[in-house]
N, C-alpha and C. Protein backbone atom coordinates (compact mmCIF):
# COMPACT_ATOMS: atom_id res chain seq x y z
N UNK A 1 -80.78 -17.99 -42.95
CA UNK A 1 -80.13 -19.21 -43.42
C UNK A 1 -78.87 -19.46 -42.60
N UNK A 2 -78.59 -21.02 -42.28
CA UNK A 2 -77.45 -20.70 -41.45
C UNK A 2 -76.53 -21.16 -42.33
N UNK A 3 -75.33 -21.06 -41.98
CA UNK A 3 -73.61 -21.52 -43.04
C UNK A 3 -73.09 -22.42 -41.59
N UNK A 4 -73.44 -23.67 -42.24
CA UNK A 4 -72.13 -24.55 -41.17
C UNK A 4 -70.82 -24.82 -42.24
N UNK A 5 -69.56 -24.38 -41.77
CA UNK A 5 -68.53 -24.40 -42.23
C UNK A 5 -67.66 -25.62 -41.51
N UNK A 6 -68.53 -25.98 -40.92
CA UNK A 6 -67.58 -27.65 -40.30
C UNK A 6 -68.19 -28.59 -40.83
N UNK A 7 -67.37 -30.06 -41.34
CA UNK A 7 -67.83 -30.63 -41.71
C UNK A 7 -68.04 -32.04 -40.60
N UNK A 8 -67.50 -31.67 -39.35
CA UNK A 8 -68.00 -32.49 -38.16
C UNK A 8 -68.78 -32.28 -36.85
N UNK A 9 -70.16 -31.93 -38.03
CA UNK A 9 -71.44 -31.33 -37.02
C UNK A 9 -71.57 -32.37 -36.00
N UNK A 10 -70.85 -31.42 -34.80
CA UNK A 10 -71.18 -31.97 -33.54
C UNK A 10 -72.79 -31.66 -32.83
N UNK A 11 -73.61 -33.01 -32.45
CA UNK A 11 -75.20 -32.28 -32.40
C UNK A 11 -75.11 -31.51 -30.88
N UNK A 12 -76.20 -30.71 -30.78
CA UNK A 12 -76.45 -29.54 -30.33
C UNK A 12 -76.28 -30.08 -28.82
N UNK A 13 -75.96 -29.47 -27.75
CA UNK A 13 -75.67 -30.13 -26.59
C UNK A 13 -76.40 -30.50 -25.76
N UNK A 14 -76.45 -31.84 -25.21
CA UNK A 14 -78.18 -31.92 -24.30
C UNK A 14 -77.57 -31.42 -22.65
N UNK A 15 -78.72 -30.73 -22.38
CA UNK A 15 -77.99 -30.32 -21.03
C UNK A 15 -79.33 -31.19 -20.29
N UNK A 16 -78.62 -31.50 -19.35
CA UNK A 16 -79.37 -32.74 -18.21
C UNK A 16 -79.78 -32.08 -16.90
N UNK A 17 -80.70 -32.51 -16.43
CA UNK A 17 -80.94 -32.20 -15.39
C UNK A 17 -81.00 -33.48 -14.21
N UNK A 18 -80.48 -33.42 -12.94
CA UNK A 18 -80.32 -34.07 -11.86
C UNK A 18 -80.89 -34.51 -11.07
N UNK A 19 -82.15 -34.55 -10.13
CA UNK A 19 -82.63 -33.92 -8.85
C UNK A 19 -81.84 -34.71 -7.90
N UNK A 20 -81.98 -34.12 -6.86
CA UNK A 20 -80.74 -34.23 -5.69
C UNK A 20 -81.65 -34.03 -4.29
N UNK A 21 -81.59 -34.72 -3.17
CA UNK A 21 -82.63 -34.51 -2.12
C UNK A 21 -82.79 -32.80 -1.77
N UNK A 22 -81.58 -32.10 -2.43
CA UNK A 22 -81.57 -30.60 -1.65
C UNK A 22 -82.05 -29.77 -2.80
N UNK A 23 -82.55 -30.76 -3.90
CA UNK A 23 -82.84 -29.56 -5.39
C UNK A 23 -82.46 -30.51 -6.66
N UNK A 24 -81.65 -29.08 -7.58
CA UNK A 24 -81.46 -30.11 -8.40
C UNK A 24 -80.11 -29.11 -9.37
N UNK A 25 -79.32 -29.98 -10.12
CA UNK A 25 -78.69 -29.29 -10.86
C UNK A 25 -78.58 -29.65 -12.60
N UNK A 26 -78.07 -28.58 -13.44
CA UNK A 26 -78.12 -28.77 -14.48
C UNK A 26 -76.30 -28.90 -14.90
N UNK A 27 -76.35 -29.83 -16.31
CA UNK A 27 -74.75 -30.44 -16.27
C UNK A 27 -74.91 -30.24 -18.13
N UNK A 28 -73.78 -29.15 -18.56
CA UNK A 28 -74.26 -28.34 -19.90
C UNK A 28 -72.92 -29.72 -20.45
N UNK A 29 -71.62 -29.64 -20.03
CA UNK A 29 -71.17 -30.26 -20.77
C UNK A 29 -70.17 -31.82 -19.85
N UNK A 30 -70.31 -32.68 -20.04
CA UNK A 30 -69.52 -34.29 -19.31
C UNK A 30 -68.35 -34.61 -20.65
N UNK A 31 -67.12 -34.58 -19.81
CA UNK A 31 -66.15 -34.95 -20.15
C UNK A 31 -65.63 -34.67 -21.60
N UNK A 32 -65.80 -33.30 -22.13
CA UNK A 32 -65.62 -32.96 -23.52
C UNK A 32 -64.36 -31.59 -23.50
N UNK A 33 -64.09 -31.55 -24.49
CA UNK A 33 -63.18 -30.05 -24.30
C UNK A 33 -64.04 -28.92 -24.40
N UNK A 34 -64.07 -28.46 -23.52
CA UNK A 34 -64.86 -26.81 -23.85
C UNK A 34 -64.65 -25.99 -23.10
N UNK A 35 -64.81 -24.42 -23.10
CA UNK A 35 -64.19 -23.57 -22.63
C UNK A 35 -65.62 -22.79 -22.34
N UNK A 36 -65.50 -22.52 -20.74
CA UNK A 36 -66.99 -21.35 -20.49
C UNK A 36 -66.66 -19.99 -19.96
N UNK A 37 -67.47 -19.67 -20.06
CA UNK A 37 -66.80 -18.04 -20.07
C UNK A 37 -68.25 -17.15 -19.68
N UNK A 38 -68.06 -16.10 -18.23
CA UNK A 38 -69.33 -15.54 -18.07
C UNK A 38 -68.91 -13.92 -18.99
N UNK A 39 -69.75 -13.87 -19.78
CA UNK A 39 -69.89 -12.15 -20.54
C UNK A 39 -70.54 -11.40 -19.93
N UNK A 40 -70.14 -9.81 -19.38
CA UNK A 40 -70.54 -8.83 -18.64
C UNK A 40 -71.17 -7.81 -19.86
N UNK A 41 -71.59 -7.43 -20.47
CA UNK A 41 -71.94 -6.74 -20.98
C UNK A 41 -72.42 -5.12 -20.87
N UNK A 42 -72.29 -3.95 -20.75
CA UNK A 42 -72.42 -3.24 -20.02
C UNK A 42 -73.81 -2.51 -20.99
N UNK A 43 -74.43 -1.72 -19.85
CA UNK A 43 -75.76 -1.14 -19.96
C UNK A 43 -75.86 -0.17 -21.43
N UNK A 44 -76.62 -1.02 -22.14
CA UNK A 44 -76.78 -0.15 -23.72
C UNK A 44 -75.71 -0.69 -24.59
N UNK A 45 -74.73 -1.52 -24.24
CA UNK A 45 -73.53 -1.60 -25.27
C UNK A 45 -74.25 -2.95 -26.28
N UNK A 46 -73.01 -3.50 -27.25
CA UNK A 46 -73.21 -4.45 -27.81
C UNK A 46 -71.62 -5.35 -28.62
N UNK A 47 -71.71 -6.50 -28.75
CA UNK A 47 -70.57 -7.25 -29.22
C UNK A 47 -70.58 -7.06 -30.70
N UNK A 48 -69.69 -7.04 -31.18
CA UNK A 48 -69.14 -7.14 -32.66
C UNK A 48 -70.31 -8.38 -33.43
N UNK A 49 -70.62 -7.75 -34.74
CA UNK A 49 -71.08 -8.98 -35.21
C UNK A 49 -70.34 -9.64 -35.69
N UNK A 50 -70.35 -10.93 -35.37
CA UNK A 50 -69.46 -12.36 -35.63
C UNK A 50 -69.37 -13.42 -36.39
N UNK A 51 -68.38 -14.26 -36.68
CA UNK A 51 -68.84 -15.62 -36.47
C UNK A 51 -67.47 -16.27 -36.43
N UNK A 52 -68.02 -17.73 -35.83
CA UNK A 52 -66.12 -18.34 -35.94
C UNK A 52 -66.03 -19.77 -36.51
N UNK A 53 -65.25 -20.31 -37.16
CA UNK A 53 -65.05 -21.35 -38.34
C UNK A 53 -64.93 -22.56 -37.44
N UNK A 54 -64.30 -22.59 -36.04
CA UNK A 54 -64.03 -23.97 -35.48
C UNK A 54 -64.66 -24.45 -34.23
N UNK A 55 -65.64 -23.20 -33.99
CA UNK A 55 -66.33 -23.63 -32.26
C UNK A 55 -67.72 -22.85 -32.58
N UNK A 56 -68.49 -24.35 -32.06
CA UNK A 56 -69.94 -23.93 -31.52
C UNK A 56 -70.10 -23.58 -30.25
N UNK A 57 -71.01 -22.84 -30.17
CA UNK A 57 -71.17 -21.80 -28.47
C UNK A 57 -72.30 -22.02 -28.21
N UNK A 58 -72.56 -22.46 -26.73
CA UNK A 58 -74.41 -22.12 -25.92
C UNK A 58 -74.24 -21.01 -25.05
N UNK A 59 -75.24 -20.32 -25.19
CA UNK A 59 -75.51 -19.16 -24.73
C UNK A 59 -76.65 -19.29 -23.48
N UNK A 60 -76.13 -18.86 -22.42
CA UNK A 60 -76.88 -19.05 -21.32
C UNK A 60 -77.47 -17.73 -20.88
N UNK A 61 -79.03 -17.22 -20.85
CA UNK A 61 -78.70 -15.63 -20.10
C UNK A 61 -78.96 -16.06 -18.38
N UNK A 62 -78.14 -15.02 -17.80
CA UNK A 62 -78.19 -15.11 -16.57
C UNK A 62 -78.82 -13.49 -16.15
N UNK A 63 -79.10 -12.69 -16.73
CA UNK A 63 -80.06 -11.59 -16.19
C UNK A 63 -80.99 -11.20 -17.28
N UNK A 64 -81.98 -10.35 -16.68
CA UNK A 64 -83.02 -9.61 -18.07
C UNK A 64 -82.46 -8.91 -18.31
N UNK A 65 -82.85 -8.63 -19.83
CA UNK A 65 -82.35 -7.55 -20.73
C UNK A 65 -81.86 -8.09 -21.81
N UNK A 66 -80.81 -9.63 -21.87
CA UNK A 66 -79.82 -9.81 -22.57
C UNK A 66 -81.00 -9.68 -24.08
N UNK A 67 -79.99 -9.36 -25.23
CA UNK A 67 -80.40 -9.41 -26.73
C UNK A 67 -79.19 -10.51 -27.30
N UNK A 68 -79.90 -11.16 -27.60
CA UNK A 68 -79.11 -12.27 -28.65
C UNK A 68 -78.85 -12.35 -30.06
N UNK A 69 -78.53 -11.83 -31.22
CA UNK A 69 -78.73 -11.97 -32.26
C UNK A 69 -78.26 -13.18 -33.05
N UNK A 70 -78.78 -13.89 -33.58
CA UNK A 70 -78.37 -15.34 -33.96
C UNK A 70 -78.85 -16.09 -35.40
N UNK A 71 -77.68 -15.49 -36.45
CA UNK A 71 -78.32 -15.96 -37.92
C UNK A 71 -79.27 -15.57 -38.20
N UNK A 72 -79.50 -14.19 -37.97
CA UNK A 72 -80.45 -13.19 -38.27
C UNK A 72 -81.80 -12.80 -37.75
N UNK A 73 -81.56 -13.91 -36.49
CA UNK A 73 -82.45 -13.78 -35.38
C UNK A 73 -82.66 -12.81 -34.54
N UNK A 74 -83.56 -12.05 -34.20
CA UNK A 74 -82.72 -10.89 -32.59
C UNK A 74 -84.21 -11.79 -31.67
N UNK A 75 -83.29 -12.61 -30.47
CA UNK A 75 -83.77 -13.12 -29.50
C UNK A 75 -83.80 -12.23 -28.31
N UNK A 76 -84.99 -12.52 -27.47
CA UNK A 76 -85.47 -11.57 -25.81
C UNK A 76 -85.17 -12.36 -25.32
N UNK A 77 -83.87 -13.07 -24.55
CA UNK A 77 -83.95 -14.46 -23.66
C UNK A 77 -84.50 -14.12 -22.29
N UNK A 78 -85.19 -15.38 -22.17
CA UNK A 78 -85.70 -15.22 -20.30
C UNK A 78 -84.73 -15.47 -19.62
N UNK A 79 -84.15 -15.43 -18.01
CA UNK A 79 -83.10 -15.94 -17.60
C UNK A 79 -83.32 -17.07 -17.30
N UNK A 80 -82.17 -18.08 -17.79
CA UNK A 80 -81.45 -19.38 -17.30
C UNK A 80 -82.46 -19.74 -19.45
N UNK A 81 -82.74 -18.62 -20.28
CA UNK A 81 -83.11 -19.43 -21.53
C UNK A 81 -80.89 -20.17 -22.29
N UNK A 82 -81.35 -20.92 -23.45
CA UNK A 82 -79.93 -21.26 -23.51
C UNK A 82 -80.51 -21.08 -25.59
N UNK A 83 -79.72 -21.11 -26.13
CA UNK A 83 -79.34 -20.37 -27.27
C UNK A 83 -77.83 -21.29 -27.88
N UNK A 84 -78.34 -22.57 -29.42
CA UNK A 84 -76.85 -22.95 -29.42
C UNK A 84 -76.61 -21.99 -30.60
N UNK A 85 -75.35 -21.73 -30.70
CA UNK A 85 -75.08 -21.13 -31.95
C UNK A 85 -73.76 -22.37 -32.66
N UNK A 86 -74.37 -22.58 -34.44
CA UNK A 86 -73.39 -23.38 -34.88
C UNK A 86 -72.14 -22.58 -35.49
N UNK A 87 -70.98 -23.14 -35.23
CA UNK A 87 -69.64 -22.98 -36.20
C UNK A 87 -70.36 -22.35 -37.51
N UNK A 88 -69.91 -20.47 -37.53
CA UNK A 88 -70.29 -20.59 -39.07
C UNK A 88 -71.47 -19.36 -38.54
N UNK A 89 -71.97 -19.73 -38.05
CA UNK A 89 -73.62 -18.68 -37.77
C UNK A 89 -72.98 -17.01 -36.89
N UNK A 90 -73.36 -16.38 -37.70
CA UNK A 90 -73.51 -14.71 -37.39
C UNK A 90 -73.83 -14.90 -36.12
N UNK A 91 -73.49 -13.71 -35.17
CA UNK A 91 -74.59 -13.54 -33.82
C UNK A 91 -73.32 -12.39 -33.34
N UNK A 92 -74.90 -12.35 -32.25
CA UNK A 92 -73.91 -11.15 -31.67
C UNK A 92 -74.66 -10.95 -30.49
N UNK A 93 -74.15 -10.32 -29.35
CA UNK A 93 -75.17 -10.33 -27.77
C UNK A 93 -74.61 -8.73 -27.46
N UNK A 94 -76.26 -8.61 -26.75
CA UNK A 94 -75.64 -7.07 -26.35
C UNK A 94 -76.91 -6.91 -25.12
N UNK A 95 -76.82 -5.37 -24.76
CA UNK A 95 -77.97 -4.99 -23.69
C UNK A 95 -78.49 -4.45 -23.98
N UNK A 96 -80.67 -4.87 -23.46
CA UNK A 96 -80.95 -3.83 -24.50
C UNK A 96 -81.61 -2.66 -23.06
N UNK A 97 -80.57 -2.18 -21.72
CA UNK A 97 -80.90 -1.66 -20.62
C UNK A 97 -79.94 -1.88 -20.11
N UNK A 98 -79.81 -2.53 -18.75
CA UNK A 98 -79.16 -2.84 -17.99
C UNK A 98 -78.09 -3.27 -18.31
N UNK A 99 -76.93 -3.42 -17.51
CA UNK A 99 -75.67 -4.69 -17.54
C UNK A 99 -76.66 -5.92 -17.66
N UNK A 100 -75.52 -6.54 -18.59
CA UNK A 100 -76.07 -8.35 -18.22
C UNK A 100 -74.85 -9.20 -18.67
N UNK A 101 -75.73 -10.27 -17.81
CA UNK A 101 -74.11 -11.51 -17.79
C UNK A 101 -75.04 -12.45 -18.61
N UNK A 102 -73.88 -13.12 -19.66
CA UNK A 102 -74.37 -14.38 -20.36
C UNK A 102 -73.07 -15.56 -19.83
N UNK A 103 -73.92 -16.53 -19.70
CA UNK A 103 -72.84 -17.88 -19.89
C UNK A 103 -72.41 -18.18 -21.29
N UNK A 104 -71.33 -18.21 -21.41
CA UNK A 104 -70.86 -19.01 -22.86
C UNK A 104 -69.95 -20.27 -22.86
N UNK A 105 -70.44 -21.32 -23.45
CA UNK A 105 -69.83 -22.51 -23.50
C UNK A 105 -69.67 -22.48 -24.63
N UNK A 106 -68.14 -22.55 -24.88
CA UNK A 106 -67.81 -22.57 -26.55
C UNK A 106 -66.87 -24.19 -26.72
N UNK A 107 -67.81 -25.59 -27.80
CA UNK A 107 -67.24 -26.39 -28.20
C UNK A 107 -66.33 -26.34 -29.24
N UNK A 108 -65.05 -27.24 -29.20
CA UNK A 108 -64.31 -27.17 -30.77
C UNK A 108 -62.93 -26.54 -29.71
N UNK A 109 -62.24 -25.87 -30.81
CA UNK A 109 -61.20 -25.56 -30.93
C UNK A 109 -61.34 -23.78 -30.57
N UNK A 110 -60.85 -23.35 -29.44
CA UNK A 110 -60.98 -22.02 -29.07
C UNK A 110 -59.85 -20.81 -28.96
N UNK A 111 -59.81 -20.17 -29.51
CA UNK A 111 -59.05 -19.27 -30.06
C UNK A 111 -59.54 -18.08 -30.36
N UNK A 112 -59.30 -16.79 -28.86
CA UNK A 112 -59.72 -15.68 -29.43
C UNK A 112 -59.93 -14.68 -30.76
N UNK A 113 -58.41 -15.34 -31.52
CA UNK A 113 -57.98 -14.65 -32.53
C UNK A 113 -58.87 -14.96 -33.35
N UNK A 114 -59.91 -16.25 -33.57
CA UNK A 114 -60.80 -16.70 -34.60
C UNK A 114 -61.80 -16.10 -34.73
N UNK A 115 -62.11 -14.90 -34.27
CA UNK A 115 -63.31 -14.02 -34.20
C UNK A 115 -63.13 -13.29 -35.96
N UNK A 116 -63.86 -13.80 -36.96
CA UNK A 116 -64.22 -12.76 -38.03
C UNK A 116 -65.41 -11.91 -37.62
N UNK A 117 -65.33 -10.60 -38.04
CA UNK A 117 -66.26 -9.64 -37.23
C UNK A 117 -66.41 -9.01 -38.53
N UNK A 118 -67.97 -8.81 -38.31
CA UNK A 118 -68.72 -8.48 -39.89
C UNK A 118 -69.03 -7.09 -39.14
N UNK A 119 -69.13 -6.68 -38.72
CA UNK A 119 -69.98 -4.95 -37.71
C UNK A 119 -69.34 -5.22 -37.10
N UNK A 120 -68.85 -3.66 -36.25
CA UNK A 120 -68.24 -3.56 -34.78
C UNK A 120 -68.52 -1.75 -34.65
N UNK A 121 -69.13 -1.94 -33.96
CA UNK A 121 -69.87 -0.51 -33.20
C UNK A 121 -68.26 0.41 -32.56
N UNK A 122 -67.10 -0.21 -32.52
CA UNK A 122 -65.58 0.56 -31.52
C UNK A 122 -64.67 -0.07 -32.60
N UNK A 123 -65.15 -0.07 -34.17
CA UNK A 123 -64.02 0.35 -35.19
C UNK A 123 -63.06 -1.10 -34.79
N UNK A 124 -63.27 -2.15 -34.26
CA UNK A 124 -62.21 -3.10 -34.60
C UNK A 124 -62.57 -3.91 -36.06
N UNK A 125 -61.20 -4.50 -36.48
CA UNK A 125 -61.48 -4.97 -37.45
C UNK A 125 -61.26 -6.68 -37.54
């Protein structure tokens, strides 16, 4: 079940695609506030389980391995799969092998300190 705790459900983000004579590119967010961030994750570890009250996040994987957990989901993403998570929804990313890098685009209002953490495998609270 998910918990949206905002009451200005922003809808889920359309990411576009381009083509361009040399290829093509993809464009996740145009002219909005958001903050992206690549996550390294290291081989076997895992992130705190989470959630945060004022920002929705897309989750990009950029290698195999990544594990996604998402409102009680545990996702196998393929690379370049994308994953939104709403304001409010549990999740948590980890490795289930290797290092891996995820993209994170987090909408809303961003603030490390807003992390409530339900599990944490290194005792933070």
């Amino acid at each position: 079940m998910q918990t949206d705790l905002r009451t200005d459900q922003r809808p889920e983000p359309a990411v576009e695609t381009e083509r361009r004579p040399w290829g093509a590119f993809e464009r996740f967010t145009l002219n909005e506030p958001s903050t992206v961030k690549v996550i390294h994750v290291d081989a076997g570890q895992r992130l705190s389980l989470q959630r945060h009250r004022d920002r929705d996040e897309l989750w990009v994987a950029l290698d195999p391995g990544a594990v996604f957990e998402v409102a009680g989901r545990r996702i196998l993403p393929e690379v370049g799969e994308r994953v939104f998570i709403r304001a409010g929804d549990t999740h948590r990313l980890g490795s289930a092998g290797p290092a891996v890098r995820v993209m994170e685009i987090a909408f809303g209002d961003f603030d490390e300190d807003d992390i409530e953490r339900l599990e944490d495998s290194y005792g933070r609270a």
